[in-house]
Each structure stands twice: as C-alpha cells, then as structure tokens.
C-alpha atoms as a PDB file:
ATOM      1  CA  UNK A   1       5.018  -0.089   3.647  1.00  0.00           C
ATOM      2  CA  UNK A   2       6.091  -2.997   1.839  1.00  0.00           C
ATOM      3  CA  UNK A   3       3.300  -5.977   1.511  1.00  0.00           C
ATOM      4  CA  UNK A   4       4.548  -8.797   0.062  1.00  0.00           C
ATOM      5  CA  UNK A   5       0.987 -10.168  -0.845  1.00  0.00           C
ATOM      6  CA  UNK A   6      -2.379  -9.959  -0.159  1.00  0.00           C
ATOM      7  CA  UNK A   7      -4.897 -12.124   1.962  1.00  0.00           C
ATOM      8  CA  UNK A   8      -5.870 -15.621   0.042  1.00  0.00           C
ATOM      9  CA  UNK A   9      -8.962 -17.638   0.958  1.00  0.00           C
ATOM     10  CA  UNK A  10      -9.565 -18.254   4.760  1.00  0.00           C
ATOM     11  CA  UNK A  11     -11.602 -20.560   6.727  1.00  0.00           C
ATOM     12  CA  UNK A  12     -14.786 -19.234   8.221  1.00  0.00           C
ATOM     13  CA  UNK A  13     -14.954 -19.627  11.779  1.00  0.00           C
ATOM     14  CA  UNK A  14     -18.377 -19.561  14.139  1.00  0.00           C
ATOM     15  CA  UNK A  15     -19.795 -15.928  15.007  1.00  0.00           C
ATOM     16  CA  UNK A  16     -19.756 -14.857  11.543  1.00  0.00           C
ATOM     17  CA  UNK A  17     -21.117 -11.203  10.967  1.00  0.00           C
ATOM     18  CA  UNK A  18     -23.693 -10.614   7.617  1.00  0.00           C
ATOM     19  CA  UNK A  19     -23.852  -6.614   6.408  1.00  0.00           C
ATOM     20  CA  UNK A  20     -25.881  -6.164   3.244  1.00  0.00           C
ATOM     21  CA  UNK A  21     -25.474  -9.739   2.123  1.00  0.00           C
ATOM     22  CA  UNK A  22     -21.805 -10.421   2.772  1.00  0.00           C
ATOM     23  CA  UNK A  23     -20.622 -12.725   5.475  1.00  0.00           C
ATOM     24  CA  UNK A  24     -18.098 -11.281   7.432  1.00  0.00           C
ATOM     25  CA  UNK A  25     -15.790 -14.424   9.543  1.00  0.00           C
ATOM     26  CA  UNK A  26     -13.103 -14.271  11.813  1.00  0.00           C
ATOM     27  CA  UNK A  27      -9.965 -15.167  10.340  1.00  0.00           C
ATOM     28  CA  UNK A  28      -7.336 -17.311  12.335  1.00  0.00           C
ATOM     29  CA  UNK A  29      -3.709 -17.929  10.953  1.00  0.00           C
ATOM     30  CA  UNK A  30      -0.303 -18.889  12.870  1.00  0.00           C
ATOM     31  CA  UNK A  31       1.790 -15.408  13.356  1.00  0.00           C
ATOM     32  CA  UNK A  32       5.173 -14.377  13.646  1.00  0.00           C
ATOM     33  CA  UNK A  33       6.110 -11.038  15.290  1.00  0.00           C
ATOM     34  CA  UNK A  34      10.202 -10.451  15.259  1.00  0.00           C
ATOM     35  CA  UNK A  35      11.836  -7.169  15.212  1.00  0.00           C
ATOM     36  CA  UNK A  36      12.346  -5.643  11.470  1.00  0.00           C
ATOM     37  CA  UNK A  37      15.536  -4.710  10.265  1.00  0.00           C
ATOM     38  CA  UNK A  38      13.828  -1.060  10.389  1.00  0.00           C
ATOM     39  CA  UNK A  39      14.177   0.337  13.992  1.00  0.00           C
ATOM     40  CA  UNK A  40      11.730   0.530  15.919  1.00  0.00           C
ATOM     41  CA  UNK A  41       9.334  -1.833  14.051  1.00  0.00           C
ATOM     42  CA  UNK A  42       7.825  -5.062  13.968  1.00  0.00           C
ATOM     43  CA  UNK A  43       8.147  -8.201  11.081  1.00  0.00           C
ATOM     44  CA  UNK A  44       4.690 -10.062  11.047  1.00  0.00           C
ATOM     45  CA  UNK A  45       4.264 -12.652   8.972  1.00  0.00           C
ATOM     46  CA  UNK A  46       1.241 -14.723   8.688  1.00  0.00           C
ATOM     47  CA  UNK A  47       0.909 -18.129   7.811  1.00  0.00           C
ATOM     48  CA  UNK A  48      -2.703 -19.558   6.546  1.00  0.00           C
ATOM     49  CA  UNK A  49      -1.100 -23.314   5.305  1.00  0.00           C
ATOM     50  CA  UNK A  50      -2.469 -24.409   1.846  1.00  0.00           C
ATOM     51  CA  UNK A  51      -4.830 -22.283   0.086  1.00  0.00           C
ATOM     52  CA  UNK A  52      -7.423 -23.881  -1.840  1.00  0.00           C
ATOM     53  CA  UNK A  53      -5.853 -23.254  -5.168  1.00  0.00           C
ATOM     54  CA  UNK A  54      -2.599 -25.307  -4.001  1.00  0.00           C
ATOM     55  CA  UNK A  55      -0.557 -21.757  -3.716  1.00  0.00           C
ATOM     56  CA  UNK A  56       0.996 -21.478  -0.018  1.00  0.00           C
ATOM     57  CA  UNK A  57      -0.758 -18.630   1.944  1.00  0.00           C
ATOM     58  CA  UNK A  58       1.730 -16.121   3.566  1.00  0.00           C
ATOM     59  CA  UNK A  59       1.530 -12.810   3.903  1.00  0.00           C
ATOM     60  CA  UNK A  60       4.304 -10.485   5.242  1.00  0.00           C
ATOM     61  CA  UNK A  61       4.404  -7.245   6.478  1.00  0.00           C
ATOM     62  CA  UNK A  62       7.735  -5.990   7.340  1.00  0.00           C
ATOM     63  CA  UNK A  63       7.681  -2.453   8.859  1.00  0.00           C
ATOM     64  CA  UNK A  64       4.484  -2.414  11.050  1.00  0.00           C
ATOM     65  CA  UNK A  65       5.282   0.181  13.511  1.00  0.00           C
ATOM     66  CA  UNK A  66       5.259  -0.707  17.602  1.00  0.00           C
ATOM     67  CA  UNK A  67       3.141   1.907  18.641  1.00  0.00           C
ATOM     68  CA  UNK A  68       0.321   0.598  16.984  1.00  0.00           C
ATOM     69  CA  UNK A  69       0.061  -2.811  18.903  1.00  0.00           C
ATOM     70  CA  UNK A  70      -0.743  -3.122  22.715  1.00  0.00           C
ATOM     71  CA  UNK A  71       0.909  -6.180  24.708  1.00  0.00           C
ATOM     72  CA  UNK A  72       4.332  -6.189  23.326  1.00  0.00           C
ATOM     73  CA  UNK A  73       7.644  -4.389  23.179  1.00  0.00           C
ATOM     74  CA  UNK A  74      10.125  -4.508  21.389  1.00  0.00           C
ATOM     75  CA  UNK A  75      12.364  -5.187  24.538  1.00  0.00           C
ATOM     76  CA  UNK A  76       9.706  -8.231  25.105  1.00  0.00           C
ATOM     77  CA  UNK A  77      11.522 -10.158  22.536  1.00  0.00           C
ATOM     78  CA  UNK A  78      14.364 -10.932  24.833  1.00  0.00           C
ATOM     79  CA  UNK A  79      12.438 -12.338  27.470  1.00  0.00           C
ATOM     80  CA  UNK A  80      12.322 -16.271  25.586  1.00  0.00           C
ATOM     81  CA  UNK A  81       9.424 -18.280  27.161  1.00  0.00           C
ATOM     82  CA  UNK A  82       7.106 -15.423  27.583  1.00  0.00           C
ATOM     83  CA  UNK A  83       3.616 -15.813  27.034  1.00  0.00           C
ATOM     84  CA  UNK A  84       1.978 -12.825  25.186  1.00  0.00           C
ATOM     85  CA  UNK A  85      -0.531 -11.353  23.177  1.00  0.00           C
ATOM     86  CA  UNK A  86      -0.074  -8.619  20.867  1.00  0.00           C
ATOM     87  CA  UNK A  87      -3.220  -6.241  19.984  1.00  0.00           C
ATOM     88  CA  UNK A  88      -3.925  -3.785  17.232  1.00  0.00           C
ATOM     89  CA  UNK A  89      -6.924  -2.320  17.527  1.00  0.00           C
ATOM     90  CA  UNK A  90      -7.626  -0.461  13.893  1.00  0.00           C
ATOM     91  CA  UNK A  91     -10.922   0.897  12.350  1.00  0.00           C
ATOM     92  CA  UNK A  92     -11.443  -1.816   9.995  1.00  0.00           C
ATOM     93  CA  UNK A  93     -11.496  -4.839  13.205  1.00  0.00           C
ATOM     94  CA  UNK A  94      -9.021  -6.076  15.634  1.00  0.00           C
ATOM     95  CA  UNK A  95      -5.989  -8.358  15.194  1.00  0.00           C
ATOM     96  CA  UNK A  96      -4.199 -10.040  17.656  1.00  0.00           C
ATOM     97  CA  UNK A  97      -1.174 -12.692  18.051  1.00  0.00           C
ATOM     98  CA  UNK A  98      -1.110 -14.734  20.369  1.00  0.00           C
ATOM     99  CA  UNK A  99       1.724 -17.299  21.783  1.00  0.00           C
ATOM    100  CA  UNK A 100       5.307 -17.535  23.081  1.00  0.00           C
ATOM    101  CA  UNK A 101       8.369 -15.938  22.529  1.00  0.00           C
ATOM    102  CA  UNK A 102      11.116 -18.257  21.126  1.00  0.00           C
ATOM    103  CA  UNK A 103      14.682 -17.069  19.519  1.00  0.00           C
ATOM    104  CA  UNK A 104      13.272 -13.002  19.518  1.00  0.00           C
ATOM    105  CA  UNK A 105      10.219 -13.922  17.901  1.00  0.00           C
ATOM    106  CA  UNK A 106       6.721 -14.192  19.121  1.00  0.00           C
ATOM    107  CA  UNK A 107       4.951 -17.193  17.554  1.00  0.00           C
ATOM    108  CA  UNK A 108       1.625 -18.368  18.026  1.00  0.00           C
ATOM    109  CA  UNK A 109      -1.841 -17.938  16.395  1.00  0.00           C
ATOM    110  CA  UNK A 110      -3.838 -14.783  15.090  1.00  0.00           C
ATOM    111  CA  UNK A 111      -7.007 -13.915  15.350  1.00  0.00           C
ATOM    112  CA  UNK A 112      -8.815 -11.058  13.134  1.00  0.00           C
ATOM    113  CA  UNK A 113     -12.234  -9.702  14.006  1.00  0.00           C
ATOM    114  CA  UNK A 114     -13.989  -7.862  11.178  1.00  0.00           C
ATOM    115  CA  UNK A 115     -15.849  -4.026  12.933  1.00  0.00           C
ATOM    116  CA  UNK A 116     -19.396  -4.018  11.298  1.00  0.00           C
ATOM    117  CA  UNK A 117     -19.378  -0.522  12.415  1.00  0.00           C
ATOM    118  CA  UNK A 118     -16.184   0.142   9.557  1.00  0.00           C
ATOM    119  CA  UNK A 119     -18.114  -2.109   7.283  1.00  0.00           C
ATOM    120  CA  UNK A 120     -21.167   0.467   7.739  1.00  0.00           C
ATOM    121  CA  UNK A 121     -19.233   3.600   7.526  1.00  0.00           C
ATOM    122  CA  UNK A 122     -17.556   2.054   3.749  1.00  0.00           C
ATOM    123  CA  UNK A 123     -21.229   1.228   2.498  1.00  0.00           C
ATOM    124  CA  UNK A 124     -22.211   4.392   3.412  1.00  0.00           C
ATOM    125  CA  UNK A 125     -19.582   5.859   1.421  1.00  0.00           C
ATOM    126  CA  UNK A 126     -20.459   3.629  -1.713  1.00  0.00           C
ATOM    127  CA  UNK A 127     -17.297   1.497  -0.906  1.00  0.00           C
ATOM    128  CA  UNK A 128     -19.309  -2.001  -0.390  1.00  0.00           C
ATOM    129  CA  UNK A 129     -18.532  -5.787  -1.126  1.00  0.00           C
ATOM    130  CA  UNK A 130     -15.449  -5.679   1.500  1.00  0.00           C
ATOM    131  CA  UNK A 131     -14.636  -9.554   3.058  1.00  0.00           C
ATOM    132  CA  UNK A 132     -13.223 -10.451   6.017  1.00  0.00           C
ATOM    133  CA  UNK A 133      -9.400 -10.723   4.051  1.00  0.00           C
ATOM    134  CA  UNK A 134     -10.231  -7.529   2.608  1.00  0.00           C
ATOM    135  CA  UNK A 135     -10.745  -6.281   6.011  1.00  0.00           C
ATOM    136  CA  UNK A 136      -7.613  -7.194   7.813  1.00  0.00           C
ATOM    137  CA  UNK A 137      -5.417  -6.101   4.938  1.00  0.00           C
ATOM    138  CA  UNK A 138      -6.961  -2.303   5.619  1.00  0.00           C
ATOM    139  CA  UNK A 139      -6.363  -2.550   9.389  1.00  0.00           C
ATOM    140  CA  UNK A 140      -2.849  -4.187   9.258  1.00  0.00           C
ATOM    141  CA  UNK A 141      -2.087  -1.538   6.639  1.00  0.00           C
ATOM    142  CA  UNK A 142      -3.480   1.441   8.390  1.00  0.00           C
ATOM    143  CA  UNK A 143      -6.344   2.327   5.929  1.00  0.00           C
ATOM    144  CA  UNK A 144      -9.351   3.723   8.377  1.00  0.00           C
ATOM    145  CA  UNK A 145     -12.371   5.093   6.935  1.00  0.00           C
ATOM    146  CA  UNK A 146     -11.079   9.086   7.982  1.00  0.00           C
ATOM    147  CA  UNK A 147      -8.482   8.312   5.398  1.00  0.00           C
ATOM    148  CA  UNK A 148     -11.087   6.987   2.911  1.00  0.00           C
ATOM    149  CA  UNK A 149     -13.376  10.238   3.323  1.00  0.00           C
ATOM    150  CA  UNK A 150     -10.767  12.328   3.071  1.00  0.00           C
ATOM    151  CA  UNK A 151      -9.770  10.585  -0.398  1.00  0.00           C
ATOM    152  CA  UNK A 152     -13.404  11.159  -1.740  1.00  0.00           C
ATOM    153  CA  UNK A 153     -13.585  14.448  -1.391  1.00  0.00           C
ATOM    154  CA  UNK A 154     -10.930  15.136  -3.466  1.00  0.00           C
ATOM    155  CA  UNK A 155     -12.980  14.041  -6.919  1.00  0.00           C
ATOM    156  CA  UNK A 156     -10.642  11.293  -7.832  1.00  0.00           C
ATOM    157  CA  UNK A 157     -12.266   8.463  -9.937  1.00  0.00           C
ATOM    158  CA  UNK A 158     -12.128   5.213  -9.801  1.00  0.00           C
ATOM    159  CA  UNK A 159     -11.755   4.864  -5.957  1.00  0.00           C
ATOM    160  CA  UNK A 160     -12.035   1.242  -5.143  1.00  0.00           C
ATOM    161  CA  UNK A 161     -11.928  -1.445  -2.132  1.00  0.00           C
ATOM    162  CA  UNK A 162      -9.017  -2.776  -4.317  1.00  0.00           C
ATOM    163  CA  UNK A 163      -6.945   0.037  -5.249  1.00  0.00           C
ATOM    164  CA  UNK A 164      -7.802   1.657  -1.914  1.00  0.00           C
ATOM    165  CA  UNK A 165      -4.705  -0.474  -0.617  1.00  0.00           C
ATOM    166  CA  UNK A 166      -2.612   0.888  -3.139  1.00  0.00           C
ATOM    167  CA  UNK A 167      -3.729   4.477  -2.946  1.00  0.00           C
ATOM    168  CA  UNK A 168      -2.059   4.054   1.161  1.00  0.00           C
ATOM    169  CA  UNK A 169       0.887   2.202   0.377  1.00  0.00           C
ATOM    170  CA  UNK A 170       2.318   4.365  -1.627  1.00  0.00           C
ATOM    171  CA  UNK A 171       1.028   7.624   0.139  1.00  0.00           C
ATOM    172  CA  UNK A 172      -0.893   9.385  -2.528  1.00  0.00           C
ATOM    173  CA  UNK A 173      -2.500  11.776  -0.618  1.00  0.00           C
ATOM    174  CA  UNK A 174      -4.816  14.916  -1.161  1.00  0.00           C
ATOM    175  CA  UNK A 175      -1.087  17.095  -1.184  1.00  0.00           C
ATOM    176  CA  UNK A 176      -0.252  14.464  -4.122  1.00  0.00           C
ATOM    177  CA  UNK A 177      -2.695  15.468  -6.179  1.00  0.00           C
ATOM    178  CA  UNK A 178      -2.913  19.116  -5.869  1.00  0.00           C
ATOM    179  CA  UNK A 179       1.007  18.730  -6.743  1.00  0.00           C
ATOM    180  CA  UNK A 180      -0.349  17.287 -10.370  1.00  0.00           C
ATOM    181  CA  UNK A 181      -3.564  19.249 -10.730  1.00  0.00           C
ATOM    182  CA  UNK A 182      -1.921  22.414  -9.885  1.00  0.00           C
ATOM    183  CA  UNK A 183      -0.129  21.986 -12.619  1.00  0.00           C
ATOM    184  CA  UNK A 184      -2.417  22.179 -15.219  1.00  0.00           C
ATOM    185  CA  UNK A 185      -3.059  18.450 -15.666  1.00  0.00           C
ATOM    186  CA  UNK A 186      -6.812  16.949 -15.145  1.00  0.00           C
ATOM    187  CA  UNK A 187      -7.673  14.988 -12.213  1.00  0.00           C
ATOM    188  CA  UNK A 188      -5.795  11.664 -13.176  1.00  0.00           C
ATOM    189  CA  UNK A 189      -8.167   8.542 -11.947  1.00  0.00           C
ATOM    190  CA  UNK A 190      -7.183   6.426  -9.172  1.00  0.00           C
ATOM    191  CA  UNK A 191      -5.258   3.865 -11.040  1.00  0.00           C
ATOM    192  CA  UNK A 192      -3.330   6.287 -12.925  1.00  0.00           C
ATOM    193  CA  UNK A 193      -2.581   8.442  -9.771  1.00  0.00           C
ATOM    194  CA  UNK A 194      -0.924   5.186  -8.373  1.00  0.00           C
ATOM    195  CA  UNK A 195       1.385   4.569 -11.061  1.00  0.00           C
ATOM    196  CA  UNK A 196       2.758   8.311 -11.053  1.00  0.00           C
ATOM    197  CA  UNK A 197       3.640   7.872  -7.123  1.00  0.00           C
ATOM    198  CA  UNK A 198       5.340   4.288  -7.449  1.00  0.00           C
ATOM    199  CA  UNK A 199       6.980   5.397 -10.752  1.00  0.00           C
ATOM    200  CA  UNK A 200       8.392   8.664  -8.588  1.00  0.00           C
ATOM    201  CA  UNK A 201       6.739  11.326 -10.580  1.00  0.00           C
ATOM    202  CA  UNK A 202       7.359  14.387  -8.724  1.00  0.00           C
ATOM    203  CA  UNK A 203       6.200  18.077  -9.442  1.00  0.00           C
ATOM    204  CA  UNK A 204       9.659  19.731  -9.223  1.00  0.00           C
ATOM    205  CA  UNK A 205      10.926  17.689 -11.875  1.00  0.00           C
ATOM    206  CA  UNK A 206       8.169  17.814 -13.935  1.00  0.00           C
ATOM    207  CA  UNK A 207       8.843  21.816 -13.308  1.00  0.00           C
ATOM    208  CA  UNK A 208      12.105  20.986 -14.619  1.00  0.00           C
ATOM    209  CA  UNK A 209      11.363  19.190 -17.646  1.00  0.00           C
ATOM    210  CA  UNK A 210       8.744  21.797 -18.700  1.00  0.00           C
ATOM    211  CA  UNK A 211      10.229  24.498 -18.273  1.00  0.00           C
ATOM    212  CA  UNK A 212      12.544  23.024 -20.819  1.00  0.00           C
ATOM    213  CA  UNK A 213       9.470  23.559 -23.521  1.00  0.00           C
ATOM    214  CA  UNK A 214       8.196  20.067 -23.059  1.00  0.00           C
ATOM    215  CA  UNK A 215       4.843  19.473 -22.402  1.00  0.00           C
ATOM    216  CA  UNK A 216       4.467  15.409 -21.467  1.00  0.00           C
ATOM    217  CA  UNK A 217       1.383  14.196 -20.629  1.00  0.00           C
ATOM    218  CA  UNK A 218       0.479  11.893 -17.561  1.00  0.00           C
ATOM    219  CA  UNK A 219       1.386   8.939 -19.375  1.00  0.00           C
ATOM    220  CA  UNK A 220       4.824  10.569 -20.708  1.00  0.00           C
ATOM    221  CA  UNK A 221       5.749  11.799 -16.872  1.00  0.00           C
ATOM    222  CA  UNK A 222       6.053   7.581 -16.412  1.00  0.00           C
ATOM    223  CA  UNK A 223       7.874   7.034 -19.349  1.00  0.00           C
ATOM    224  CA  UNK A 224       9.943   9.976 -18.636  1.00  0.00           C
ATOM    225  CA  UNK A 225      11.024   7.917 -14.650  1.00  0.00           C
ATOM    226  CA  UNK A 226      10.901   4.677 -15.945  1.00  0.00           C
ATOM    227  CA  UNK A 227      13.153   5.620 -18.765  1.00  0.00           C
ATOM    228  CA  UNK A 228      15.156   8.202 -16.638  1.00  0.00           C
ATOM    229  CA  UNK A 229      15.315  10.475 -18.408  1.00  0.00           C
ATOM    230  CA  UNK A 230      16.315  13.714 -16.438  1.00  0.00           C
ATOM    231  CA  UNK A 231      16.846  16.981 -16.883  1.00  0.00           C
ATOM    232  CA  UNK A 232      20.544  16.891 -17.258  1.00  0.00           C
ATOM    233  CA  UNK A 233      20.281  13.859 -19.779  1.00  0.00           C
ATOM    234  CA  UNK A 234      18.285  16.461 -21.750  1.00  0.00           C
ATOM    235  CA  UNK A 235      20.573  19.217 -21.240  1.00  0.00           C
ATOM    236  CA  UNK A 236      23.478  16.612 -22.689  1.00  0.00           C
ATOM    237  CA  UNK A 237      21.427  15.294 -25.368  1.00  0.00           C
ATOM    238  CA  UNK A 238      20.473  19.116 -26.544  1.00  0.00           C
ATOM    239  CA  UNK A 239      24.291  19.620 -26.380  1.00  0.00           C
ATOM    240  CA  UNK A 240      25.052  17.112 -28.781  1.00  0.00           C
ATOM    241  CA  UNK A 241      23.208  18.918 -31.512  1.00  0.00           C
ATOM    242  CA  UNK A 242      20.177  17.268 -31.149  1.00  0.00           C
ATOM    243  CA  UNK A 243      16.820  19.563 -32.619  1.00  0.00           C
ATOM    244  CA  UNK A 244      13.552  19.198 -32.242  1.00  0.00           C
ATOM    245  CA  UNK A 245      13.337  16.639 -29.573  1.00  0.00           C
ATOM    246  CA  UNK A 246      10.394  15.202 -27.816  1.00  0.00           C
ATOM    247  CA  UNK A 247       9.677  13.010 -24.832  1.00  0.00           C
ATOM    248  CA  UNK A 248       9.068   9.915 -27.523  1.00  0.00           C
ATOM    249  CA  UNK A 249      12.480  10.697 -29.007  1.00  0.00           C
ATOM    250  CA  UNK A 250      14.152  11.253 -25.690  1.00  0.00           C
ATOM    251  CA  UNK A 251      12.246   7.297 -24.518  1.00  0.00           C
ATOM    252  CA  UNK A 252      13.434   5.980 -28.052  1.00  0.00           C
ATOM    253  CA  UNK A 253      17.540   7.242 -27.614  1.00  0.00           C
ATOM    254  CA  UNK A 254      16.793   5.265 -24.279  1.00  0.00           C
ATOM    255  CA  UNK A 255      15.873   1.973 -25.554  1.00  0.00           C
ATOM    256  CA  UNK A 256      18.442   1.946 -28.394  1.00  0.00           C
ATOM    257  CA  UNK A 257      21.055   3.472 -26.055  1.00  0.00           C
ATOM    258  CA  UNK A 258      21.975   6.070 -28.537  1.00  0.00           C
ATOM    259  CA  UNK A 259      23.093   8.406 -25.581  1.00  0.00           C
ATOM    260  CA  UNK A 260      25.972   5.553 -25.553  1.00  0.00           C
END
C-alpha cells in the first residue's frame, strides 16, 4: 500500500481520551473517497488545511480496499447528489467520511475516533506513546494489534510505533524472516529487515548468488538489488576473465560502468 505521507499536527476536538498520560483527540479533516485506478479499491485523500509548520497537510492513500468500509460501494459513486457516510471500523479506532457524492467522488468531512481498548492492548505489549495521528495511520493502514503480537514473537529488535507502519507496508512478515534466518543470517533488527523487503531482497536469489561462492552479508544483499547485480551479470562478468571477484568489486564495475 502506497502512503504518500504520514499524519501532521491536528486540532484537538472535545471528548478527548487520556491513557497513561497521553491525550488521545478525535481528529476531523475534509475527505475524498473516488475509485482508484486499482479495481476494486478506493482513493482517500485527506485534507487537514495548513499545518502549523506552514507545510500543507494531505495525506493520500490510494489502494484502500472496499471491503473494509461499510456505507459505500463502489457502484455508489454514480449516484451524484447522494448523501453518505463511509465507515471503517479497525482495531486501532473508527474512521468515517462523511458528505455528498459529486463527479464519482464522495466529499465531505472525516472523523477519526482513537479505541482506548487498542491503546491498552499496545501498552501492554511495551508499544506506548501512540497519538491520535499515530492512531489513524495504523487503522487506515490495516495494522491491528493481532498483527503486532504476532511480530513480537518472532524476536525481532527494534520494533517500534514508528517503524511498525513500515514493517506492514511493505509486508515483512514472520514467513519474511524465516526466509533470511533460515539461511544462516542472524535475526536482522527491524529497521534493517525493512530495507531488505523494499530493496527486493529475496531468498532464491540470494540462493543464487551463493551458491556462486559468495557469501554477502545483510548489508551486501542491498547493495547487491540496488546495484543489480544478478546472477547472470555475474555469470557474464566471470566470462570475461574476471578472478577473484567479490560483491564490493561486482558494486564498484557498477558505479564505473566497467560492464560497459
């Protein structure tokens, strides 16, 4: 799921929620719900006005699936006039939009209300310090605290309410990391574990490249996608004459385009 940025500063609202210390607001914004380019999905976009820093606050996410929002259709965007209100109802609180649908999009205002009951679940976890932003970013994105459990018991460090997000959007999962521990490599922390899934690091072609006598570490297996440099482009280097190679040599023929 693409995000094209997180939640900025929001107003506080009346009926504000406080869990160990941390107030815990409603959040209201002017929506957008259209249909995505993707079938069968939504576009939201959110619209907060001027943040307090002078940066514009919108936040847009393009693929959010119909089936988890109540009160709309798809189908509903057709019918120009109507008055609706779409509902997700995730772990982490409850969004809605609310308004009219003009041109095949639903516009109106949003509404986000934080679950103490999620907020409880997280702190009992050792996940605390999660706002009210924080909060609707997890339930627009899908990130529910089964998912979170599930992600502790696997041993990773460095699980955090921040990278939390990123562990979900790029679907490193418990099968992820048994790929890359099964292979010999330590339990990589979360950080690290994110930027081998959004860098493509896979284990059959890390099969590939080892089986080839190489022996890259977890920070090599980046270098090795971000620098593509495949099996085959091995195979053709090796067939040039080229001896004693290593992943720094293969990165360095990259960069100077001696392959050229």
């Amino acid at each position: 799921m693409r995000l094209r940025g997180l939640f900025m500063i929001a107003s506080m609202t009346a009926g504000t929620l406080t869990m160990n210390g941390a107030d815990l607001a409603p959040l209201r914004a002017d929506c957008t719900m259209s249909a995505s380019e993707d079938s069968g999905k939504f576009r939201l976009e959110i619209e907060k006005g001027d943040c307090a820093d002078g940066h514009h606050c919108h936040s847009n996410f393009s693929t959010e699936s119909i089936s988890r929002f109540s009160g709309i259709t798809l189908a509903d965007l057709g019918r120009d006039g109507a008055k609706l209100t779409a509902t997700l109802n995730a772990d982490a609180g409850t969004f809605t939009c609310s308004g009219t649908v003009r041109n095949e999009a639903l516009e109106g205002t949003s509404v986000f209300t934080p679950s103490e009951a999620f907020v409880g679940k997280m702190d009992g976890m050792g996940y605390s310090g999660l706002d009210s932003e924080k909060l609707m970013a997890y339930a627009l994105l899908g990130v529910d605290s089964q998912w979170v459990e599930t992600m502790k018991r696997t041993g990773v460090r460095g699980i955090t309410i921040d990278n939390l997000i990123a562990l979900h959007i790029f679907k490193v999962d418990p099968e992820y990391i048994h790929d890359i521990t099964s292979m010999g490599y330590e339990m990589p922390d979360a950080d690290k574990l994110v930027g081998l899934k959004v860098q493509g690091v896979n284990a059959e072609e890390v099969r590939q490249i080892r089986a080839m006598g190489f022996k890259p570490t977890l920070d090599e297996l980046i270098q090795i996608r971000i620098f593509h440099i495949t099996p085959e482009f091995v195979k053709r280097m090796q067939e040039r004459g080229l001896t004693n190679l290593t992943i720094s040599k293969l990165v360095q023929i990259k960069i100077f385009k001696l392959d050229e």
